[in-house]
N, C-alpha and C. Protein backbone atom coordinates (compact mmCIF):
# COMPACT_ATOMS: atom_id res chain seq x y z
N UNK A 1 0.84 -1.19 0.00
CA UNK A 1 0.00 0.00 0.00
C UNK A 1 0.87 1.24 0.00
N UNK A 2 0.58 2.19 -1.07
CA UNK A 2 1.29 3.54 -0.53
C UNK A 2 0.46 4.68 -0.06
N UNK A 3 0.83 5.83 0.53
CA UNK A 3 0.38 6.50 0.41
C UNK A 3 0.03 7.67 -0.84
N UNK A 4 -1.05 7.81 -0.83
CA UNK A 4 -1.45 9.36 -1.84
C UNK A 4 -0.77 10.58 -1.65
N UNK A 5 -0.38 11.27 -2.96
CA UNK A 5 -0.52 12.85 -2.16
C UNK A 5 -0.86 13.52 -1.33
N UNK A 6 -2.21 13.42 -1.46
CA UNK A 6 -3.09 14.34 -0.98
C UNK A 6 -3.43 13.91 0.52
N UNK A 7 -3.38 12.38 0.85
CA UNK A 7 -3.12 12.10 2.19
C UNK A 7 -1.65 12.49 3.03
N UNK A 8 -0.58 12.50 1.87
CA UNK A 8 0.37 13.08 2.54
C UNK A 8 0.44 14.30 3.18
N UNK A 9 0.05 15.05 2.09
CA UNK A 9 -0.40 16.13 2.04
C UNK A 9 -1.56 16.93 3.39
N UNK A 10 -1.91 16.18 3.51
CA UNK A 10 -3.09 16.30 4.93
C UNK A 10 -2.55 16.11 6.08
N UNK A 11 -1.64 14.97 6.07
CA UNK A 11 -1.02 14.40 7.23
C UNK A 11 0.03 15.66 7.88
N UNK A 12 0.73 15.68 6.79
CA UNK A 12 2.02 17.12 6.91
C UNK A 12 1.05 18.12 7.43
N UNK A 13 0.04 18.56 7.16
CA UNK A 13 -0.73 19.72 7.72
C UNK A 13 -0.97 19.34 9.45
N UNK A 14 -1.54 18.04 9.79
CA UNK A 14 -2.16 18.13 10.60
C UNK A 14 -1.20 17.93 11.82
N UNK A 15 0.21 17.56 11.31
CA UNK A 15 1.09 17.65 12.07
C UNK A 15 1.35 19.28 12.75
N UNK A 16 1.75 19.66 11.45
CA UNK A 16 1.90 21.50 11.80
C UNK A 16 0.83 21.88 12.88
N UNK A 17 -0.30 21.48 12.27
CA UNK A 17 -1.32 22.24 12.85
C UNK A 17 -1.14 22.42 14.79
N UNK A 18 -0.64 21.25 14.99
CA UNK A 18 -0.67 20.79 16.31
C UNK A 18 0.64 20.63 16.88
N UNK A 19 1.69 21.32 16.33
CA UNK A 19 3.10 21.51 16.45
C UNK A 19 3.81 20.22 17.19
N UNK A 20 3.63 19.03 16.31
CA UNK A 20 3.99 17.59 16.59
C UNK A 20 5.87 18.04 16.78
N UNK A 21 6.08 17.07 17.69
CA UNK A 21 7.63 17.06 17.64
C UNK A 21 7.69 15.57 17.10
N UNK A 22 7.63 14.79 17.77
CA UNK A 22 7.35 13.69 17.54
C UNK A 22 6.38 12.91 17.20
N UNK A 23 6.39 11.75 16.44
CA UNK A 23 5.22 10.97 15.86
C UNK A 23 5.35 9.44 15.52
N UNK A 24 5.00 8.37 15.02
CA UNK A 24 4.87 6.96 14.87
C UNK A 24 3.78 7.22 13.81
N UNK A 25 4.63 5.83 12.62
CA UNK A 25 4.19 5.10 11.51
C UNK A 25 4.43 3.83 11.56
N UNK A 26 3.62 2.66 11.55
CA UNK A 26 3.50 1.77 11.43
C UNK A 26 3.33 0.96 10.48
N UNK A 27 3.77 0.56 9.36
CA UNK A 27 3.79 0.28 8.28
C UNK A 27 3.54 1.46 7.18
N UNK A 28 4.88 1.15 6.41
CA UNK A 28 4.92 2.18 5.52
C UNK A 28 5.30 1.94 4.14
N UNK A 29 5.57 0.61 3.93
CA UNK A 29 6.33 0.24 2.54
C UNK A 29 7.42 0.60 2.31
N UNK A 30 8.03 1.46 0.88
CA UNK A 30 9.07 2.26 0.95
C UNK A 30 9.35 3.24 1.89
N UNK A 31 8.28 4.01 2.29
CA UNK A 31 8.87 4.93 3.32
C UNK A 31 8.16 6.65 2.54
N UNK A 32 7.74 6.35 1.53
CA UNK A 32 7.41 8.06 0.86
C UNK A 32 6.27 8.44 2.25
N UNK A 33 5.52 7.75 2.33
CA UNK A 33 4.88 8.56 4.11
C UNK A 33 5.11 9.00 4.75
N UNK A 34 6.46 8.98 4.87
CA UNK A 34 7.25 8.95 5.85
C UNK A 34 7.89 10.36 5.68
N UNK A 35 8.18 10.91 4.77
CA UNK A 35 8.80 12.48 4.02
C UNK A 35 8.17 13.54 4.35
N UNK A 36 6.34 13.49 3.98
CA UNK A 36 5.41 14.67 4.68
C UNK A 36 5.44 14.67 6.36
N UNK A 37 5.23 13.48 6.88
CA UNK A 37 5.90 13.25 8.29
C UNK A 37 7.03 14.17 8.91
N UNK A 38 8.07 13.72 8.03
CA UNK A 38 9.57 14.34 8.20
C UNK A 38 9.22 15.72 8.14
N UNK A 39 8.77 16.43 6.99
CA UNK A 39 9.00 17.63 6.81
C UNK A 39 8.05 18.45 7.85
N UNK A 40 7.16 18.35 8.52
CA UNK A 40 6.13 18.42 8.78
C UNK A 40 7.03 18.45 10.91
N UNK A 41 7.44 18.18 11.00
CA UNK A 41 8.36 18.11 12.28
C UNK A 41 9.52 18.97 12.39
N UNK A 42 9.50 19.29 13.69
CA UNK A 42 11.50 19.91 13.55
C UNK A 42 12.27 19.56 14.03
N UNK A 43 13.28 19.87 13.13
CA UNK A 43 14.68 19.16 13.08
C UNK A 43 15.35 18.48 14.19
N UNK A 44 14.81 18.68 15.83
CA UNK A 44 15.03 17.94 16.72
C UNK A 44 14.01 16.49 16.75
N UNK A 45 12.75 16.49 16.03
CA UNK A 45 11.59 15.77 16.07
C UNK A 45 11.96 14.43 15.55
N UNK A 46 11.14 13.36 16.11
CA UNK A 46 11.93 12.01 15.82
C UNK A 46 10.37 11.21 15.13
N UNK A 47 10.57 10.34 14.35
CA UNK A 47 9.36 9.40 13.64
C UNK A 47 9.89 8.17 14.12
N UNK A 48 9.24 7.51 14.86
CA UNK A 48 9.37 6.02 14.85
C UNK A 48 8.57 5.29 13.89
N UNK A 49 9.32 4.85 13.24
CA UNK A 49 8.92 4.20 11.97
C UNK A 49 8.98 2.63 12.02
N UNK A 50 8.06 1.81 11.76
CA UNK A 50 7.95 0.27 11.82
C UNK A 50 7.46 -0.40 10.83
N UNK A 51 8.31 -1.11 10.59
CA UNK A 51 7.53 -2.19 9.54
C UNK A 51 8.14 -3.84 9.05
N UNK A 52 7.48 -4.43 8.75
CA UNK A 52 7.88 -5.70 9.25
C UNK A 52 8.95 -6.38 7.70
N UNK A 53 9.42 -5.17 7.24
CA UNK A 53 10.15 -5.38 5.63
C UNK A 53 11.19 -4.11 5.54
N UNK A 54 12.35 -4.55 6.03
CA UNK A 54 13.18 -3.50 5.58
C UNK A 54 13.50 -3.45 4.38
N UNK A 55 13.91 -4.19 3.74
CA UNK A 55 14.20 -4.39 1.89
C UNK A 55 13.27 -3.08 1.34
N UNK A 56 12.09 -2.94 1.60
CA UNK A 56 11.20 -1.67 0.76
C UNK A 56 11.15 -0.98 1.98
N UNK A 57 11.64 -0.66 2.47
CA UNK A 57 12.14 0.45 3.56
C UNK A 57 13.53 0.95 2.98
N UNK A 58 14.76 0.02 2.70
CA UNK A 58 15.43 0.51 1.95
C UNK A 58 15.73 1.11 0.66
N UNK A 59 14.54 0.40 -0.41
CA UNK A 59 14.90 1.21 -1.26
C UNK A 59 14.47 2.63 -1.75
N UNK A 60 13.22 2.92 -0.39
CA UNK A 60 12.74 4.39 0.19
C UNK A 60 13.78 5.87 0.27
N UNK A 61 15.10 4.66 0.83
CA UNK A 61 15.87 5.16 1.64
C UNK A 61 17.11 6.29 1.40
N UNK A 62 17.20 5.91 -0.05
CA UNK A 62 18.09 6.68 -0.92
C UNK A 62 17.28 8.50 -1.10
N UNK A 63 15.93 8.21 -1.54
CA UNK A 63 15.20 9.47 -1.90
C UNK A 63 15.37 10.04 0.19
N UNK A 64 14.86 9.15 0.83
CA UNK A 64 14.60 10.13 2.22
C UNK A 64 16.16 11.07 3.03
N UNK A 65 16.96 9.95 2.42
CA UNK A 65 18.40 10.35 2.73
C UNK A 65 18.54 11.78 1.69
N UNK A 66 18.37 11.61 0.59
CA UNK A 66 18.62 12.90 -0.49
C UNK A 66 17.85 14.06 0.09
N UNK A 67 16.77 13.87 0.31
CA UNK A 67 15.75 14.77 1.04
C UNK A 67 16.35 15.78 2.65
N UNK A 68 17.13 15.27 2.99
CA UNK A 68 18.06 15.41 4.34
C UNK A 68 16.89 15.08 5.49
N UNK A 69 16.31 14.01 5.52
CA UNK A 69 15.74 14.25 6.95
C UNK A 69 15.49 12.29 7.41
N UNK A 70 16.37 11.38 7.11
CA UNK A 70 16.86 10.47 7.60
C UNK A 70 17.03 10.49 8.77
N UNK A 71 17.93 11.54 9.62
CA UNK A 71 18.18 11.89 11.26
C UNK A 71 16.82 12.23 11.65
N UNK A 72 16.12 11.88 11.19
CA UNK A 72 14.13 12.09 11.68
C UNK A 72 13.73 11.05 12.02
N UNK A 73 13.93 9.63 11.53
CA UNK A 73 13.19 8.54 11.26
C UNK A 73 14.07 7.37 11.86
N UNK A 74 13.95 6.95 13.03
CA UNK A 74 14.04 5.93 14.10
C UNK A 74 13.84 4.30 13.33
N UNK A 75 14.34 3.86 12.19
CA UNK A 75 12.97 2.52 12.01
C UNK A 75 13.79 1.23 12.81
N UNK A 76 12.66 0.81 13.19
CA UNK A 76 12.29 -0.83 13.56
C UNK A 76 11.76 -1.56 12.93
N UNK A 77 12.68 -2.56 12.54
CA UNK A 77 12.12 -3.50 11.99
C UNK A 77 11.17 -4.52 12.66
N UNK A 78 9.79 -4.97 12.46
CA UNK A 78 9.16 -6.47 13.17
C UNK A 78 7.83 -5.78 13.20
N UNK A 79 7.08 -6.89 13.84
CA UNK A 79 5.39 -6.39 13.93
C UNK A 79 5.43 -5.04 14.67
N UNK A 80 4.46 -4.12 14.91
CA UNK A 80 4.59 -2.93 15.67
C UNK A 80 4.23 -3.24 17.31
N UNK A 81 3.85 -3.97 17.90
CA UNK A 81 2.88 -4.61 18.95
C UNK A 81 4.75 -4.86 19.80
N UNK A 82 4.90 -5.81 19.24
CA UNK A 82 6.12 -6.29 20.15
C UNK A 82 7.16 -5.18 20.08
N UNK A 83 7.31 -4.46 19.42
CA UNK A 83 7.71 -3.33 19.57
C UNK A 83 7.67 -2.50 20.35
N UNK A 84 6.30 -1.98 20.42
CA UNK A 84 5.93 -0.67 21.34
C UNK A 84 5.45 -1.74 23.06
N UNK A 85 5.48 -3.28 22.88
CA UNK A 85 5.37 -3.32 24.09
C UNK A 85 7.11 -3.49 24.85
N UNK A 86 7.96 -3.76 24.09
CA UNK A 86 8.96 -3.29 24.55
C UNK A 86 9.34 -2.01 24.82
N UNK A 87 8.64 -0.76 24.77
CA UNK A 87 9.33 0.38 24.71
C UNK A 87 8.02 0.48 25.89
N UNK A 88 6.99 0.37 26.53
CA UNK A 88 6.13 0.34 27.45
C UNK A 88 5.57 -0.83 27.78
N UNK A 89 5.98 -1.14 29.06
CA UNK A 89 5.62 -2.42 29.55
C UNK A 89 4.39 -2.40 29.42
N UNK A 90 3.60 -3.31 29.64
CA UNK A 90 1.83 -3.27 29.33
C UNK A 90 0.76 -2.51 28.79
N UNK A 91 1.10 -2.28 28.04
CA UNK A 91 0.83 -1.10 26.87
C UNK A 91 -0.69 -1.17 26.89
N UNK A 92 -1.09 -2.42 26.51
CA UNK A 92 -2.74 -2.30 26.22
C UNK A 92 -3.33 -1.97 27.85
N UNK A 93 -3.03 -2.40 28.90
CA UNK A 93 -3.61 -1.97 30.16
C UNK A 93 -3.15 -0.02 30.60
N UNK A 94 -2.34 -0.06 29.65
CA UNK A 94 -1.53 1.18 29.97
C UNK A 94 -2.45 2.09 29.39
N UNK A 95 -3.15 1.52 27.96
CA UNK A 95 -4.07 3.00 27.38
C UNK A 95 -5.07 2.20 27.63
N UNK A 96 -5.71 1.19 27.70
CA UNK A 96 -7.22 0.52 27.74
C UNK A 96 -7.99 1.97 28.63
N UNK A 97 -8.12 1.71 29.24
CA UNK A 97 -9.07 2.74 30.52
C UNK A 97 -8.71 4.20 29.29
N UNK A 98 -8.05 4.63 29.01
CA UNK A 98 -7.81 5.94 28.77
C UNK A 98 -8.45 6.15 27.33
N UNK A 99 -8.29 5.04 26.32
CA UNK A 99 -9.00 4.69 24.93
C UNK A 99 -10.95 4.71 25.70
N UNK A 100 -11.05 3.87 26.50
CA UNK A 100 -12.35 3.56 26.87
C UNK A 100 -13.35 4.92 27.49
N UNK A 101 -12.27 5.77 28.46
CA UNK A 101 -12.67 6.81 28.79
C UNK A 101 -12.87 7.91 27.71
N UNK A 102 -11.82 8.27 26.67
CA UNK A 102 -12.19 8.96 25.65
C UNK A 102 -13.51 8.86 24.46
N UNK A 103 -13.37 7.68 24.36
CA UNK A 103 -14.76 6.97 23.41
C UNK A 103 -16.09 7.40 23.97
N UNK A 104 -16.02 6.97 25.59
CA UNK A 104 -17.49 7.47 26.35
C UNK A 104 -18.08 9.49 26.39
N UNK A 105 -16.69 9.54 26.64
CA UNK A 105 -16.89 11.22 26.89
C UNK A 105 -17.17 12.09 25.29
N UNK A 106 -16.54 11.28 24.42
CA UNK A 106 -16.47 11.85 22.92
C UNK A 106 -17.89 11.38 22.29
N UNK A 107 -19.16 10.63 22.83
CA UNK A 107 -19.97 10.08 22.51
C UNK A 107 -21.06 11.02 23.26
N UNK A 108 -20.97 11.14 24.79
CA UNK A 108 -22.05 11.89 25.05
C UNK A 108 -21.85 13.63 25.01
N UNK A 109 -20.39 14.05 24.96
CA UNK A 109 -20.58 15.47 25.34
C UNK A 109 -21.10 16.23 23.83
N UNK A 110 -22.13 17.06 24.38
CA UNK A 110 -22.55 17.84 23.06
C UNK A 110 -21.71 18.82 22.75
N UNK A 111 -20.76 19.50 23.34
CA UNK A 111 -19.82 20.27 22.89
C UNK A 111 -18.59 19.99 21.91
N UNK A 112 -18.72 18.83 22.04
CA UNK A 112 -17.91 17.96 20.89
C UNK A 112 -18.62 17.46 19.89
N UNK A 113 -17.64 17.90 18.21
CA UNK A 113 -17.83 17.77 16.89
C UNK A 113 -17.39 16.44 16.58
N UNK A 114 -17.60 15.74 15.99
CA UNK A 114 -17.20 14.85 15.29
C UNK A 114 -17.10 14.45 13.94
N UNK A 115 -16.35 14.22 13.56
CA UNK A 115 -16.28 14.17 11.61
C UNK A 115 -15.20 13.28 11.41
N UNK A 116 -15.84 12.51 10.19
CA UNK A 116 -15.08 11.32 10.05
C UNK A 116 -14.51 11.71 8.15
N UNK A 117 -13.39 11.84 7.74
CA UNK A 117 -12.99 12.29 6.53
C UNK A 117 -12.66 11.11 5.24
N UNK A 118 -13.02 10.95 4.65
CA UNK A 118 -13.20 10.05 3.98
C UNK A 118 -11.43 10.01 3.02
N UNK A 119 -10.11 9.93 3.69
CA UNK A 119 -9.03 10.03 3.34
C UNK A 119 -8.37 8.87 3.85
N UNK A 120 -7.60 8.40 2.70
CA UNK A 120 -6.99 6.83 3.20
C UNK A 120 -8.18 5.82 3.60
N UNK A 121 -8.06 5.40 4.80
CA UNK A 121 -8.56 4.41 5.01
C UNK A 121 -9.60 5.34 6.29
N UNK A 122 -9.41 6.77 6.13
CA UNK A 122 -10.35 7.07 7.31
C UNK A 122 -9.82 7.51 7.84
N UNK A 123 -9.89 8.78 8.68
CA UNK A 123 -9.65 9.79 9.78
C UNK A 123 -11.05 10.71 10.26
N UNK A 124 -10.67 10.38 11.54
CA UNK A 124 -11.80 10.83 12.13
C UNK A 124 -11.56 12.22 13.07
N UNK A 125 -11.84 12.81 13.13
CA UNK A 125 -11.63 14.35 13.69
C UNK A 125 -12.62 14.49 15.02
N UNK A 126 -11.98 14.83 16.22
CA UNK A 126 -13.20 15.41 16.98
C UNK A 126 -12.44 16.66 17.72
N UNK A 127 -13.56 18.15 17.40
CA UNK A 127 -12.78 18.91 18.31
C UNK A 127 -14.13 19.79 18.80
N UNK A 128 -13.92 20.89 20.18
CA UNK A 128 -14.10 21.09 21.20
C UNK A 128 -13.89 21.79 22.11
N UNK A 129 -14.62 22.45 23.09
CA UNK A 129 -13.91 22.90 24.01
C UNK A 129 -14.78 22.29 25.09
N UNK A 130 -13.80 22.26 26.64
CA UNK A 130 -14.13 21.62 27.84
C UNK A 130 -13.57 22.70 28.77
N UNK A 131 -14.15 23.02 29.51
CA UNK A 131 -13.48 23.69 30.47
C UNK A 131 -12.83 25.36 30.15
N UNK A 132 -13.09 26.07 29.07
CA UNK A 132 -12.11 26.68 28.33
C UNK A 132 -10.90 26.51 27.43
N UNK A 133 -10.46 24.86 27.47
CA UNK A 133 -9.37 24.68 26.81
C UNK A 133 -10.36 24.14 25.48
N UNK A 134 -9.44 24.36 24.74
CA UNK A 134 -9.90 24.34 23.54
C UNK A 134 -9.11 22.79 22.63
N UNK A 135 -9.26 22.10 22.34
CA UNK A 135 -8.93 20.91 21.58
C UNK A 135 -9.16 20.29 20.12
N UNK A 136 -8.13 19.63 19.45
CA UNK A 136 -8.27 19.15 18.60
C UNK A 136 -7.58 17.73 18.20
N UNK A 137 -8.54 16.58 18.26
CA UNK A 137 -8.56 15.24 18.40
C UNK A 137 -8.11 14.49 16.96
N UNK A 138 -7.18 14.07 16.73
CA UNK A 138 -6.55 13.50 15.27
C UNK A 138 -6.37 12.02 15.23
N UNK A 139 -7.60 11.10 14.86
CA UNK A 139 -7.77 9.38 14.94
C UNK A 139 -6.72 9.04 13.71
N UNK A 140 -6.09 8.81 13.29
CA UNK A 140 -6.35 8.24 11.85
C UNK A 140 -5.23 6.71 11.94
N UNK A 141 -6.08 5.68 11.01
CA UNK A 141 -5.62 4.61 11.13
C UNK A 141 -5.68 3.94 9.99
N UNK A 142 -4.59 3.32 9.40
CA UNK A 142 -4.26 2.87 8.00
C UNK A 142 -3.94 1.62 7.60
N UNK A 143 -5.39 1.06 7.31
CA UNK A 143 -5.28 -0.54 7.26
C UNK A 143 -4.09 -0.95 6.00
């Protein structure tokens, strides 16, 4: 699977928008996803990048290197799961309650928007204000 332009293109925005330092991709193929990502961060900002095929990770690797932003992109090779539960011990008990609590509160509060964008495989948007703070909620998940 690659990514589109225009999803790249969205992604790089929504990074800015929300002044990401850091971020995670989980399967990426060659890696061109991985560039709007890059650019889209600063130069201290790190991408953990995963995927269970370095071979088309490498031959990504020449354009991301030319591009200068290689010192961005962390990759691991293997499933993403055993991964990130090595980097946080019990990961699913670690966000369960916090995934479960967001779903409930994002369902009944009427002050919260919801919109689901019909890009890639789906991104869903919810934003808001609570309390005076003001928020903006970025789902997106890429079968």
């Amino acid at each position: 699977m690659t990514t589109s332009a225009n999803e790249g293109q969205f992604l790089n925005m929504l990074l800015k928008l929300i002044n990401a330092k850091n971020t995670m991709e989980i399967g990426f193929y060659t890696g061109y996803s991985l560039l709007p990502l890059a650019f889209a961060i600063p130069e201290d900002g790190k991408i953990l990048a995963m995927d269970i095929n370095k071979e088309n990770y490498e031959l990504g690797l020449l354009v991301i290197r030319k591009d200068g932003v290689a010192h961005k992109i962390d990759f691991k090779e293997g499933l993403a799961l055993p991964i990130v539960d090595q980097m946080i011990e019990d990961y699913v008990r670690y966000y369960r309650d916090f995934v479960l609590e967001l779903n409930e509160a994002l369902a009944v509060d009427p002050g919260i928007e919801i919109c689901i964008l019909p890009v890639g495989d789906g991104i869903t948007l919810a934003i808001g204000s609570n309390e005076g703070l003001h928020f903006l909620l970025i789902l997106y998940i890429k079968c």
